[in-house]
N, C-alpha and C. Protein backbone atom coordinates (compact mmCIF):
# COMPACT_ATOMS: atom_id res chain seq x y z
N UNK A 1 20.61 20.91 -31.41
CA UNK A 1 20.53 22.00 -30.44
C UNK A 1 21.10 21.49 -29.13
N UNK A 2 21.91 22.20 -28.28
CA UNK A 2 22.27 21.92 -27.14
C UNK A 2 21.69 22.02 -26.40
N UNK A 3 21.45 21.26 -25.12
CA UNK A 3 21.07 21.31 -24.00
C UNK A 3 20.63 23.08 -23.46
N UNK A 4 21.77 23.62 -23.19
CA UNK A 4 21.61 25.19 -23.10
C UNK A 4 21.10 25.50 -23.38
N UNK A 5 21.21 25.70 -24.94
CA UNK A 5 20.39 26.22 -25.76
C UNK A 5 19.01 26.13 -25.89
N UNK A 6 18.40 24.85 -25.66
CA UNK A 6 16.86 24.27 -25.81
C UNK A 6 16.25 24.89 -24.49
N UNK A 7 17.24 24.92 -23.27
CA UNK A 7 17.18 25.47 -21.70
C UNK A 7 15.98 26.77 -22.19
N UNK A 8 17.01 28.02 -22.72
CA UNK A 8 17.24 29.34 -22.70
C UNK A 8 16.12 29.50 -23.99
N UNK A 9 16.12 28.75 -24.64
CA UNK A 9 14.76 28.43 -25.66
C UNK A 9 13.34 28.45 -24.92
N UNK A 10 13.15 27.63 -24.03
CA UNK A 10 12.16 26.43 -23.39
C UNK A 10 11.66 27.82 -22.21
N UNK A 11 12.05 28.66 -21.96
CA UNK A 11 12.45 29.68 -21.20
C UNK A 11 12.04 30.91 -21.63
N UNK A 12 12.37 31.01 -22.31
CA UNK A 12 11.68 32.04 -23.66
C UNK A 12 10.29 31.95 -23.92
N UNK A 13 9.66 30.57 -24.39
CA UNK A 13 9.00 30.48 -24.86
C UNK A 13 7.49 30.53 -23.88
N UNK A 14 8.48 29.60 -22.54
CA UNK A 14 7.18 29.54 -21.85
C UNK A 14 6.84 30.57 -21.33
N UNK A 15 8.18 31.58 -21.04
CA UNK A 15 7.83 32.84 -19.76
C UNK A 15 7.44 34.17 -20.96
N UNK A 16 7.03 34.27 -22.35
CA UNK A 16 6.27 35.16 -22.47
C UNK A 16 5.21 34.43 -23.30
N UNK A 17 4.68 33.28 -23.13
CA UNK A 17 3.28 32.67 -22.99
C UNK A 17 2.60 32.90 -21.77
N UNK A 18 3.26 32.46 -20.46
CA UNK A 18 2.43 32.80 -19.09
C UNK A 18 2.85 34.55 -19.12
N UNK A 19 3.44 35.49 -19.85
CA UNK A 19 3.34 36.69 -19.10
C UNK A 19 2.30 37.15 -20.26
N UNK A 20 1.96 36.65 -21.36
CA UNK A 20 0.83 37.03 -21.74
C UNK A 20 -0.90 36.77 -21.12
N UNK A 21 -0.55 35.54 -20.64
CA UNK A 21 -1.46 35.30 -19.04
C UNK A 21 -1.83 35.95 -18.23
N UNK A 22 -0.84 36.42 -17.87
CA UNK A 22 -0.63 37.38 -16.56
C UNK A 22 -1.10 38.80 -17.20
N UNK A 23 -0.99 39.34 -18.06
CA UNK A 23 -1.64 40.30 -18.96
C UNK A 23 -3.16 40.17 -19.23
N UNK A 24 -3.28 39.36 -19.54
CA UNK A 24 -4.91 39.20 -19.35
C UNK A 24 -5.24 39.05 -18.32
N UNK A 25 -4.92 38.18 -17.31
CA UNK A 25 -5.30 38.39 -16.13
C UNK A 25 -5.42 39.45 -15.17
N UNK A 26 -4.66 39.83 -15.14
CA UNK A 26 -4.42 41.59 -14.98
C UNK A 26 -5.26 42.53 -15.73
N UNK A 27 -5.43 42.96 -16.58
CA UNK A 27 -5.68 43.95 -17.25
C UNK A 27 -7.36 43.58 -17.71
N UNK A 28 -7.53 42.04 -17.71
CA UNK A 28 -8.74 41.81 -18.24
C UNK A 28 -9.26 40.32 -17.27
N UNK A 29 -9.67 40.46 -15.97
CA UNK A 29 -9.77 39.66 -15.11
C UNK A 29 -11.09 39.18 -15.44
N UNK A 30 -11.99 39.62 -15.34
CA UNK A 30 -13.34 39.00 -15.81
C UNK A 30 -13.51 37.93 -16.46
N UNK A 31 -12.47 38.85 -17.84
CA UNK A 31 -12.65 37.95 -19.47
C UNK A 31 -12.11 36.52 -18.58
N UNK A 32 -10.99 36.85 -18.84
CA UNK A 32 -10.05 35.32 -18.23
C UNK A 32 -10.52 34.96 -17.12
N UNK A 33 -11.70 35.42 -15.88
CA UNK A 33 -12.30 34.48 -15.39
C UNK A 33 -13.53 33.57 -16.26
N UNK A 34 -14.72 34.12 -17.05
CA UNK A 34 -15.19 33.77 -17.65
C UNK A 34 -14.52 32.84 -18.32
N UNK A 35 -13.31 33.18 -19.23
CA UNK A 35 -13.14 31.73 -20.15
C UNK A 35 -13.20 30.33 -19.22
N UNK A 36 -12.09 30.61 -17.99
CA UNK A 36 -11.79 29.63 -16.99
C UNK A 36 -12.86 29.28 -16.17
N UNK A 37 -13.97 30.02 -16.22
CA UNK A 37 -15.01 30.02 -15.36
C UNK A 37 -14.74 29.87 -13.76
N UNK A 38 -13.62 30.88 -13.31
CA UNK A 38 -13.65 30.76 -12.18
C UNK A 38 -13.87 32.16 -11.86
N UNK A 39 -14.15 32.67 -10.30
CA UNK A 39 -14.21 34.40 -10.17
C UNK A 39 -13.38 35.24 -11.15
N UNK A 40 -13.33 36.60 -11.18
CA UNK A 40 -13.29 37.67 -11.09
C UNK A 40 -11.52 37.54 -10.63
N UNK A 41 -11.81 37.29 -9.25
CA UNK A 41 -10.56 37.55 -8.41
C UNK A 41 -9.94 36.70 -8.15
N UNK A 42 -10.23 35.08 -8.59
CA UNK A 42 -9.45 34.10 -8.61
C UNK A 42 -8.50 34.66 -9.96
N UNK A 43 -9.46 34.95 -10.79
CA UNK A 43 -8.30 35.69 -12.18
C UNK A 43 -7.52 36.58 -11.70
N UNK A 44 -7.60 37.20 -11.28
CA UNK A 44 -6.58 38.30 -11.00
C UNK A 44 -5.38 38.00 -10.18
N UNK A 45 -5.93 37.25 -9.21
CA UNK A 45 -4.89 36.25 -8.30
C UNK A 45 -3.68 35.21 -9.31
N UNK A 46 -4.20 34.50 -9.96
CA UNK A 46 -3.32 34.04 -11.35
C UNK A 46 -2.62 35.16 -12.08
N UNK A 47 -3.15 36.38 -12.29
CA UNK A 47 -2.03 37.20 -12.50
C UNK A 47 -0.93 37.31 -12.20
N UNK A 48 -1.05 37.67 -10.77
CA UNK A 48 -0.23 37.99 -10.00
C UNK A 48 0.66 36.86 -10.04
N UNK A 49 0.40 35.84 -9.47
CA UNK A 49 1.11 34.24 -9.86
C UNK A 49 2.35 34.19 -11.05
N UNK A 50 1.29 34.47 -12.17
CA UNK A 50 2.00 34.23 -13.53
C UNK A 50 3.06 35.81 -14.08
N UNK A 51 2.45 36.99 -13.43
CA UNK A 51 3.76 37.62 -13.72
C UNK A 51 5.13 37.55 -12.76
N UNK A 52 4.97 36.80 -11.47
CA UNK A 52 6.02 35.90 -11.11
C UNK A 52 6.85 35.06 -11.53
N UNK A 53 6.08 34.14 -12.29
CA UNK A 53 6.36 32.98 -13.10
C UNK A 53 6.73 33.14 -14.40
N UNK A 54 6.56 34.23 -14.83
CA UNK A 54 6.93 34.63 -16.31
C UNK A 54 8.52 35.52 -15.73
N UNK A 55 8.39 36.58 -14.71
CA UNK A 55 9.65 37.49 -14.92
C UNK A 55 11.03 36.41 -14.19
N UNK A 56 10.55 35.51 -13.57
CA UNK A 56 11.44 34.63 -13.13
C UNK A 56 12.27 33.61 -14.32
N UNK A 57 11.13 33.36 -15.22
CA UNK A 57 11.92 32.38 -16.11
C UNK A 57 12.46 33.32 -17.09
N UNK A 58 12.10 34.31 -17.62
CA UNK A 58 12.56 35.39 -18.28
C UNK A 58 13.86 36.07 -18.20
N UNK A 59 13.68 36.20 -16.61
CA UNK A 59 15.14 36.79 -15.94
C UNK A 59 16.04 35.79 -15.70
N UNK A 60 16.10 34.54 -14.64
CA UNK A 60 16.86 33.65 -14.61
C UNK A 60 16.01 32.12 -14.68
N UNK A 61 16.63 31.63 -15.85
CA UNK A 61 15.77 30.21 -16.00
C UNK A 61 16.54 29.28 -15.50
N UNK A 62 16.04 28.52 -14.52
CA UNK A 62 16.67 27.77 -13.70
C UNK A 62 15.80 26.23 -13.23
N UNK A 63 16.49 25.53 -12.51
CA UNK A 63 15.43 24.55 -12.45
C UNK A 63 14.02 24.92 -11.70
N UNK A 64 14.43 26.04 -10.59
CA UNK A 64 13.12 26.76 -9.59
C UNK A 64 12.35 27.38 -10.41
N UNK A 65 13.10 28.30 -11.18
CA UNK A 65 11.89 28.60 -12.51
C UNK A 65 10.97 27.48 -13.02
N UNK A 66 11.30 26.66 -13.60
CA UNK A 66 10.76 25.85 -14.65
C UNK A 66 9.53 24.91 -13.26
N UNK A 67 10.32 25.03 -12.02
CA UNK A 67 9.11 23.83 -11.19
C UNK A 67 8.88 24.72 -10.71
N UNK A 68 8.51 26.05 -10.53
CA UNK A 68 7.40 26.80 -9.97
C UNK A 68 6.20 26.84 -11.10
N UNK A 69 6.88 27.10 -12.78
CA UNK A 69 5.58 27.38 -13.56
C UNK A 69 5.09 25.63 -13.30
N UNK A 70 5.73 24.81 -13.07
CA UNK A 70 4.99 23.43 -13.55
C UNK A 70 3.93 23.19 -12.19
N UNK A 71 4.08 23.75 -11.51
CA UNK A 71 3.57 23.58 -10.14
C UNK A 71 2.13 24.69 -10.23
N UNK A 72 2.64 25.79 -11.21
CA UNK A 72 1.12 26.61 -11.43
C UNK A 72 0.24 25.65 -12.57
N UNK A 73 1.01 25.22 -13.18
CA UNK A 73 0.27 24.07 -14.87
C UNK A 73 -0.30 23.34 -13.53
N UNK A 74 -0.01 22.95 -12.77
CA UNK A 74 -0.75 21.54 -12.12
C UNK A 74 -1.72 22.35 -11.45
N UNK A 75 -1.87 23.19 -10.86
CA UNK A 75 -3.38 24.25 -10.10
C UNK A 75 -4.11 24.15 -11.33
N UNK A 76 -3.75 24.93 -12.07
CA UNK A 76 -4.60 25.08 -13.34
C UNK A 76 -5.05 23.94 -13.60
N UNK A 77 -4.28 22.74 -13.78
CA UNK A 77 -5.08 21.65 -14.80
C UNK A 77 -5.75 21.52 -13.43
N UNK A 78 -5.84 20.92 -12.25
CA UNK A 78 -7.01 20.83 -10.70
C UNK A 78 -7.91 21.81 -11.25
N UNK A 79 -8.04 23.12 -11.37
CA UNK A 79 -8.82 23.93 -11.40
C UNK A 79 -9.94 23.77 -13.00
N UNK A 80 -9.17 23.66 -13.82
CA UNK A 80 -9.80 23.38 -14.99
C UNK A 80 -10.37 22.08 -15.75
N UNK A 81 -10.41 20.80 -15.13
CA UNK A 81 -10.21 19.48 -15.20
C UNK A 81 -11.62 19.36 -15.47
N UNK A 82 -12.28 19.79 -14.41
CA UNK A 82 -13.92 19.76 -14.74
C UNK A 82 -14.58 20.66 -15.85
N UNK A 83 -14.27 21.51 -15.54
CA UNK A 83 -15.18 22.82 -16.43
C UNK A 83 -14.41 22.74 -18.13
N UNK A 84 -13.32 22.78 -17.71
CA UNK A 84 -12.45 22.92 -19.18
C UNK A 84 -11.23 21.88 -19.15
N UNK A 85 -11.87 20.87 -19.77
CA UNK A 85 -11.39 20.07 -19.70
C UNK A 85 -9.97 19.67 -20.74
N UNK A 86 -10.22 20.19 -21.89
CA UNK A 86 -9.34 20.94 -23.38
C UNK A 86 -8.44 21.46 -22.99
N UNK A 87 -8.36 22.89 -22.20
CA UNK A 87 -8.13 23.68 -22.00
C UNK A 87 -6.64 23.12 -20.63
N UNK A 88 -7.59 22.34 -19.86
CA UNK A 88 -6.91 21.58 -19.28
C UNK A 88 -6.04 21.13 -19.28
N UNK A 89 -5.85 19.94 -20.68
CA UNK A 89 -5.18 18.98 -21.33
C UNK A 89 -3.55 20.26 -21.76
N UNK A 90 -4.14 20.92 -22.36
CA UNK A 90 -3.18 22.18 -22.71
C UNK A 90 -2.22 22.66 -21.28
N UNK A 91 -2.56 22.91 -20.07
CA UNK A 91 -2.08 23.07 -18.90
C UNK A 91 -1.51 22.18 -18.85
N UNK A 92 -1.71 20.86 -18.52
CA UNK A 92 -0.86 19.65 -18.48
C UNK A 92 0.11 19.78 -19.20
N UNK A 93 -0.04 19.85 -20.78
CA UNK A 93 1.68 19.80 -21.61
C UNK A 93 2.19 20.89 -21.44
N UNK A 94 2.05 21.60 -20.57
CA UNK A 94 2.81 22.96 -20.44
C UNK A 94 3.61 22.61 -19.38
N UNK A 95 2.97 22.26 -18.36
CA UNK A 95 3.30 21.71 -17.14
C UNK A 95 4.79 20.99 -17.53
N UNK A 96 4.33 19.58 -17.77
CA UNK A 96 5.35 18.09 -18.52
C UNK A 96 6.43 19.03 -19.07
N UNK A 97 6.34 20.59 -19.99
CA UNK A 97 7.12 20.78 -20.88
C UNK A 97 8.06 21.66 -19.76
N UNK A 98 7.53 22.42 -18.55
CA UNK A 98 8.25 22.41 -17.74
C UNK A 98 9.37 21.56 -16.92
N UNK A 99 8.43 20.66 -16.74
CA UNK A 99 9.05 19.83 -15.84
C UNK A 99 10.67 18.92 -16.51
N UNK A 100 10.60 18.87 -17.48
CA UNK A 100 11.21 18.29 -18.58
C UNK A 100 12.62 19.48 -18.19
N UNK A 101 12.37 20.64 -18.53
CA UNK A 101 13.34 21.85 -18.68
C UNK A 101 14.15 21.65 -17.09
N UNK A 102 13.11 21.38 -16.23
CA UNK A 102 13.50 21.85 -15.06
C UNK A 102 14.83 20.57 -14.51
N UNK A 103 14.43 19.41 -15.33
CA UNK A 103 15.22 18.20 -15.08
C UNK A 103 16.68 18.56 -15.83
N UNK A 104 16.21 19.04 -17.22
CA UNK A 104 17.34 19.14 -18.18
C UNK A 104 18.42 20.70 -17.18
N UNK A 105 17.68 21.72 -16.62
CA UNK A 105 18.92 22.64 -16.27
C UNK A 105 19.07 22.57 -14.78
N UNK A 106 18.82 20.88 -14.37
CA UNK A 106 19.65 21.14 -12.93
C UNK A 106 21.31 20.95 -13.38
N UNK A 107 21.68 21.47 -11.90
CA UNK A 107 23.69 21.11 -12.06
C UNK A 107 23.54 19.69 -12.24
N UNK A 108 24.97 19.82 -13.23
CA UNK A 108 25.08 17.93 -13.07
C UNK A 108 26.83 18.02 -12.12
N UNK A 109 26.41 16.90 -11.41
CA UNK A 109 27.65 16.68 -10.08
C UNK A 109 28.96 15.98 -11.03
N UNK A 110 29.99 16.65 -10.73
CA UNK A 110 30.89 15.95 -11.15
C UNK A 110 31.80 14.84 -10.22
N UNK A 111 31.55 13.47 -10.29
CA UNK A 111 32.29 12.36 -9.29
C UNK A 111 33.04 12.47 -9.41
């Protein structure tokens, strides 16, 4: 698989995982505070976040895409580290799997 390709893959995959996020968060703020055990309206606030973070990598996946979601994976894993700690661990490789994308689709300079 090419570079591109894994890009526009990696992109795909993550931005309708977090916009299914953002769907629960939205539509079902409670639930998804309860799982996370944080408010009500801290959930809903992650909504908002993640249907950012989803229509951005969705629409143009870029390196700002990929280090904005890795930059929400790192709140999340802070936020979840104590309480959900599993759950956590899962934020983290989401994060890494960002961060990874975001390295692979910067420009490369030609000397």
């Amino acid at each position: 698989m090419d570079s591109e390709r894994a890009i526009h893959w990696s992109a795909t995959a993550i931005g309708l995982t977090t916009l299914y996020f953002a769907g629960w968060a939205l539509f079902r703020p409670q639930s998804l505070g309860q799982a996370m055990r944080v408010s009500t309206t801290h959930a809903h606030l992650l909504g908002y976040r993640d249907l950012v973070s989803a229509t951005w990598l969705l629409s143009r996946p870029d390196a700002g895409a990929f280090a904005f979601r890795a930059a929400a994976d790192a709140m999340d894993v802070a936020t979840l580290a104590r309480t959900r700690p599993g759950v956590a661990v899962g934020a983290a490789l989401f994060g890494a799997w960002s961060v990874a994308a975001a390295l692979a689709s910067r420009p490369t300079r030609v000397a």
